[in-house]
Protein backbone atom coordinates (compact mmCIF):
# COMPACT_ATOMS: atom_id res chain seq x y z
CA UNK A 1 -18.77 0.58 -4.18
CA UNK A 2 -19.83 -0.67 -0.63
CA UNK A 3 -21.37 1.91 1.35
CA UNK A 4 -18.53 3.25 3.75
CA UNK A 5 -16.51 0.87 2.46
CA UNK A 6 -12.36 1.29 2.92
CA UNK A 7 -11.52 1.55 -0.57
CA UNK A 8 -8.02 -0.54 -0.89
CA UNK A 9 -5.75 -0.93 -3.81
CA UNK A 10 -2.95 -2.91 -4.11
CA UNK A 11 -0.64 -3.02 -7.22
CA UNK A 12 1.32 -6.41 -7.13
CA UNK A 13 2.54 -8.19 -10.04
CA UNK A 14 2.31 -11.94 -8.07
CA UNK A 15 -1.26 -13.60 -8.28
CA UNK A 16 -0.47 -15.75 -5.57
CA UNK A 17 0.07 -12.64 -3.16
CA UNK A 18 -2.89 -10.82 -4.77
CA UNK A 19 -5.40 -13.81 -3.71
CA UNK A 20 -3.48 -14.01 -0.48
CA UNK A 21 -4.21 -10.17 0.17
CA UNK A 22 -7.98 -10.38 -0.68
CA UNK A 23 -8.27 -13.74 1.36
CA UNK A 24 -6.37 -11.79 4.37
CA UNK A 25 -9.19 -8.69 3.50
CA UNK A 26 -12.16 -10.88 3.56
CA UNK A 27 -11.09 -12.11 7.19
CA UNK A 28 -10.65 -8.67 8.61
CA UNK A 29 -13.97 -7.43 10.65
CA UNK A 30 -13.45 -3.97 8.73
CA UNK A 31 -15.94 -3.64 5.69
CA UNK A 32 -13.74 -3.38 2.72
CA UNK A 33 -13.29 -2.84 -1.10
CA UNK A 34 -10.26 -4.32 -2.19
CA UNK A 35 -8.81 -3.70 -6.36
CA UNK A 36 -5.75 -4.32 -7.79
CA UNK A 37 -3.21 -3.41 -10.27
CA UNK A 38 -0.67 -5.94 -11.78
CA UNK A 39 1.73 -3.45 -12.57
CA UNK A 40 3.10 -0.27 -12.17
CA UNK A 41 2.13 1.34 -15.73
CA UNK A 42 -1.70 0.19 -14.51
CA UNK A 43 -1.70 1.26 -11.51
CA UNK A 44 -0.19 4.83 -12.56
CA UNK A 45 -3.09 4.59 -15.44
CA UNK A 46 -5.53 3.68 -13.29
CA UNK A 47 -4.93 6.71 -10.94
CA UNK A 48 -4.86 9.02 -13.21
CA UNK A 49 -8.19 8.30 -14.94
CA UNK A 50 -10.34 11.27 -14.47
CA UNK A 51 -12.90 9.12 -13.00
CA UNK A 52 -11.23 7.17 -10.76
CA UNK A 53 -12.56 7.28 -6.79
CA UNK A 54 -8.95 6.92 -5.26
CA UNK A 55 -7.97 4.57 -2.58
CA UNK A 56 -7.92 5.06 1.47
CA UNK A 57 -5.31 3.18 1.51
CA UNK A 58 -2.87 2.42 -1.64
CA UNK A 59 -0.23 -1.28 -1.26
CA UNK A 60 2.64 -0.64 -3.30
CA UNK A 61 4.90 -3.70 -4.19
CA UNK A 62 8.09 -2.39 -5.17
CA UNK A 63 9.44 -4.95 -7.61
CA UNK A 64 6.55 -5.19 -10.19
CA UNK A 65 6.84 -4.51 -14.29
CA UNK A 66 6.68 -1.87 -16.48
CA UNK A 67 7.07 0.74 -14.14
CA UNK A 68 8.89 -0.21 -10.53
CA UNK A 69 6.78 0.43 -6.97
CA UNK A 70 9.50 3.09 -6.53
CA UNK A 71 8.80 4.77 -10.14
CA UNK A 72 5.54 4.69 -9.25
CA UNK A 73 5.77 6.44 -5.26
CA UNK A 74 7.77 9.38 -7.45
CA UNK A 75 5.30 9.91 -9.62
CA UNK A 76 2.70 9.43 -7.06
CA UNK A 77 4.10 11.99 -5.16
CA UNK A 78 5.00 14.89 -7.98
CA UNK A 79 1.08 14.52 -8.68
CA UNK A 80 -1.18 16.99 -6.83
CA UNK A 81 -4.40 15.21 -6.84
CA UNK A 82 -2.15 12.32 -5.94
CA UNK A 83 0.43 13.54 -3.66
CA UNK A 84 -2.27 12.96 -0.23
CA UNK A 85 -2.33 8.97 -1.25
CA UNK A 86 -1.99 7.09 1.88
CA UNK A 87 0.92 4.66 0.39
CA UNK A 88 1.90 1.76 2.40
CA UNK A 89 4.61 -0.03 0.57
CA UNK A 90 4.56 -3.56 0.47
CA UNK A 91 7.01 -5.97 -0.69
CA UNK A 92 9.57 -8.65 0.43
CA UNK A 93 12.43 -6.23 0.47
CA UNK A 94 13.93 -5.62 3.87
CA UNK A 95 16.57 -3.98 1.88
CA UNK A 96 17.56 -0.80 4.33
CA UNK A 97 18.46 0.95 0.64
CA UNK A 98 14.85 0.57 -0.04
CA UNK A 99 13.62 1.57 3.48
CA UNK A 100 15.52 4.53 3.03
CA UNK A 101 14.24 5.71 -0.54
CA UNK A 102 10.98 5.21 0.05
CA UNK A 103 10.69 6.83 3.34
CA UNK A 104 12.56 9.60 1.85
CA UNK A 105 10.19 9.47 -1.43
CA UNK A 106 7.06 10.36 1.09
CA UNK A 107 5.46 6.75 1.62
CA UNK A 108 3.62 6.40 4.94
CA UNK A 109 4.41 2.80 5.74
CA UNK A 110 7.05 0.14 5.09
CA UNK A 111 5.59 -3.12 5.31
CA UNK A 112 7.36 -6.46 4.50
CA UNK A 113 5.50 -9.25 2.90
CA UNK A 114 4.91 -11.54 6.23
CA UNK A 115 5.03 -15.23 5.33
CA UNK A 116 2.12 -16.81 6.94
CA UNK A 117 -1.77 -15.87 6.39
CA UNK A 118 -2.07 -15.05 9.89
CA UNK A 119 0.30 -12.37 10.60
CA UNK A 120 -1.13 -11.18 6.98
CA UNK A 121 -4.17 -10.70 8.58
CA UNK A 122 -2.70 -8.82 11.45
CA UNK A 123 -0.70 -6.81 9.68
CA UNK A 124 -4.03 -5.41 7.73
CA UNK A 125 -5.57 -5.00 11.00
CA UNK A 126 -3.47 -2.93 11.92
CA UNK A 127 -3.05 -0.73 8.90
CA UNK A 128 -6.39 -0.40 8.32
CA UNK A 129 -6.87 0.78 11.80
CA UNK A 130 -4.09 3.06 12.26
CA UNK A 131 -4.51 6.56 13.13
CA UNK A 132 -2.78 7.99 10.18
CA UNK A 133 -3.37 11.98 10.87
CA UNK A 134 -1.36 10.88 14.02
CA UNK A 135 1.03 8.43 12.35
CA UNK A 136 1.90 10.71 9.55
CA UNK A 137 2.55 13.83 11.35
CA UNK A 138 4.96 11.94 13.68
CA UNK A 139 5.98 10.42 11.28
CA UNK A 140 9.71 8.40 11.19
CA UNK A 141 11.98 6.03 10.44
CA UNK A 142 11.38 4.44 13.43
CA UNK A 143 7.24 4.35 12.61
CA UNK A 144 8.22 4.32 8.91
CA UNK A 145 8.35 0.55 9.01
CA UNK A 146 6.10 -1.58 10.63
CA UNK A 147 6.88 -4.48 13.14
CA UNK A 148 4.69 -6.97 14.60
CA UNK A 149 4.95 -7.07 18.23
C-alpha cells in the first residue's frame, strides 16, 4: 500500500460505476488506494479476513448480490473490529425508506450516485476531506445525506 495512502473500498456490483469511481479517484489531488468488492458476500469476506488492513473510508452500494449493501451495514455494524468503519453508502436510491434504514443502521453518509463524472469527482472531494470526528458526532439526518451545493 501507498505510503499514507487513504485506503478506499467500494463494494459495487456495476463495472461501469466501479471504473467510473477509480477514474473519479485518480483525478482527486488526495493520494489514494482505491479496492473493490463486487458483492456483498465479498466484501463481508474480505473484511473479515484476519489480515485484512481495513478501509478509511468504506462505499457501500446498496443493491448488489449475494448479500444486499443493507445486509452488509448490519453485519458491519454487530462486528466489533468492524463496527468503527467509516461507511458512506452509495447507491442510486433516493428512496427516503432507505435513507431512513441506513441512517438508523449506523452509516455515516448517504450519498446518491451523481450522474456526471464531474460532480463524481466533487462528491469524493468532499468525502475524502470531511472532518468525520466532527461530522459523526453531530451527526443527523440532516448531515446524514449529502447534497452538493
Amino acid at each position: 500500500m501507498q505510503k499514507n495512502a487513504l485506503h478506499i473500498l467500494l463494494a459495487d456490483d456495476d463495472e461501469d460505476d466501479r471504473l467510473f469511481f477509480k477514474d473519479a479517484f485518480e483525478e482527486v489531488k488526495i493520494q489514494t488506494k482505491v479496492q473493490f468488492a463486487h458483492d456483498g458476500m465479498e466484501l463481508m469476506e474480505h473484511l473479515m479476513h484476519p489480515e485484512t488492513i481495513l478501509p478509511d473510508i468504506l462505499f457501500l452500494d446498496l443493491n448488489m448480490p449475494k448479500k444486499t449493501g443493507k445486509e452488509c451495514l448490519m453485519e458491519i455494524k454487530k462486528t466489533d473490529h468492524l463496527k468503527h468503519l467509516i461507511v458512506a453508502i452509495y447507491s442510486t436510491s433516493s428512496s427516503e425508506e432507505d435513507i431512513e434504514d441506513t441512517f438508523i443502521q449506523g452509516a455515516n453518509i448517504y450519498i446518491k450516485k451523481p450522474s456526471t463524472f464531474d460532480a463524481l469527482k466533487k462528491i469524493i472531494n468532499e468525502v475524502v476531506t470531511l472532518n468525520w470526528h466532527y461530522h459523526t458526532s453531530g451527526l443527523n439526518r440532516d448531515t446524514f445525506l449529502l447534497r452538493l451545493k
